[in-house]
Protein backbone atom coordinates (compact mmCIF):
# COMPACT_ATOMS: atom_id res chain seq x y z
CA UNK A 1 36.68 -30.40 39.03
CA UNK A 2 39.17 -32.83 40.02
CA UNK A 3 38.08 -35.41 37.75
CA UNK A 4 38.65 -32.95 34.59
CA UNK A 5 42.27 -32.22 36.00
CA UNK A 6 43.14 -36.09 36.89
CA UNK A 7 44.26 -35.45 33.15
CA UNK A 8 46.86 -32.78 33.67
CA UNK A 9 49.00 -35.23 36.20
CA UNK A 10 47.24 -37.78 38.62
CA UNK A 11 46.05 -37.65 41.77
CA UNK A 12 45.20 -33.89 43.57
CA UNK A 13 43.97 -31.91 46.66
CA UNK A 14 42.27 -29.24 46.13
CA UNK A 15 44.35 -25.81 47.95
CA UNK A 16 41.67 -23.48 47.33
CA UNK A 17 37.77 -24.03 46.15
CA UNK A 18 34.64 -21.57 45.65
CA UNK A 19 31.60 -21.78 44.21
CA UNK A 20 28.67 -19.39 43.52
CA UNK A 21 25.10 -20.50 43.87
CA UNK A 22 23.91 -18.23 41.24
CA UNK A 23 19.77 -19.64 41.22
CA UNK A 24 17.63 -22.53 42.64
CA UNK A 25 18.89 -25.87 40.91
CA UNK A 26 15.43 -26.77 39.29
CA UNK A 27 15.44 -28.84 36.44
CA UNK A 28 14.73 -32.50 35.39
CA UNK A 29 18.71 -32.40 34.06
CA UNK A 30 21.53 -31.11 35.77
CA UNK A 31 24.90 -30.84 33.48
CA UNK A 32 28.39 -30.13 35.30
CA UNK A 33 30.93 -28.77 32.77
CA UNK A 34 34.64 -27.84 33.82
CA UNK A 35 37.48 -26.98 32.15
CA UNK A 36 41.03 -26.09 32.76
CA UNK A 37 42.48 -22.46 32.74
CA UNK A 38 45.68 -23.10 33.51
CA UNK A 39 48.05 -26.65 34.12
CA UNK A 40 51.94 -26.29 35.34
CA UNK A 41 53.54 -28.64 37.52
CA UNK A 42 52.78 -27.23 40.93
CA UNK A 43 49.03 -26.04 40.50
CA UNK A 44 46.20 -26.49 37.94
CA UNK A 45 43.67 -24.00 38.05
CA UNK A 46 39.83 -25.00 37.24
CA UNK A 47 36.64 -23.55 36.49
CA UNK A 48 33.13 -25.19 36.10
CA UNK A 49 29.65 -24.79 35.46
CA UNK A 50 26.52 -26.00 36.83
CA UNK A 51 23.65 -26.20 34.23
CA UNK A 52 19.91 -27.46 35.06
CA UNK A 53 18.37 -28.38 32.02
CA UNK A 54 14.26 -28.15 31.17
CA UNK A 55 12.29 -29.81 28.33
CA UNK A 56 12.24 -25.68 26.80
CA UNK A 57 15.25 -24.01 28.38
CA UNK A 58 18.57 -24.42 30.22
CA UNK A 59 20.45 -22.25 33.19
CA UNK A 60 23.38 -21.47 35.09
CA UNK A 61 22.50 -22.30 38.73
CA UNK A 62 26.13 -22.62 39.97
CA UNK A 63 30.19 -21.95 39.19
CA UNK A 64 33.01 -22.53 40.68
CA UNK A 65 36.63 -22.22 40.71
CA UNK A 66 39.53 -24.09 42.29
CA UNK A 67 43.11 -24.66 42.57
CA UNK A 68 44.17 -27.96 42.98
CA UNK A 69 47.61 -29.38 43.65
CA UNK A 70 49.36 -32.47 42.58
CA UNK A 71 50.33 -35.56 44.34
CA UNK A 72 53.35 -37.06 43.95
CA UNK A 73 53.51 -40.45 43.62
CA UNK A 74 54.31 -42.52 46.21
């Protein structure tokens, strides 16, 4: 999740961070997907997805949600 918000201003920590194992991560391809809700200058606010991938079907095994802060630079 921090890599997606390394857009939205630099370097971050991460204040708060959740995720929810939803099912067994069985697959032969596993596909992380995150995306920003919400960017201001004090606190970016992510979610994500976890996807395992089959040769005939794909899943949700995971999300997640965090609120990163960040850095200023030094």
């Amino acid at each position: 999740m921090g890599f997606r918000c390394h857009r939205h201003g630099g370097n971050v920590t991460a204040s708060h961070c959740a995720v929810n194992f939803l099912a067994p991560a069985q697959g032969n391809l596993f596909v992380a997907r995150a995306h920003v809700v919400k960017a201001s200058r004090r606190q970016v606010f992510v979610d994500a997805q976890l996807m395992a991938e089959r040769a005939d079907s794909s899943a949700v095994v995971a999300t997640g949600n965090t609120v990163l802060v960040p850095l200023s630079a030094a």
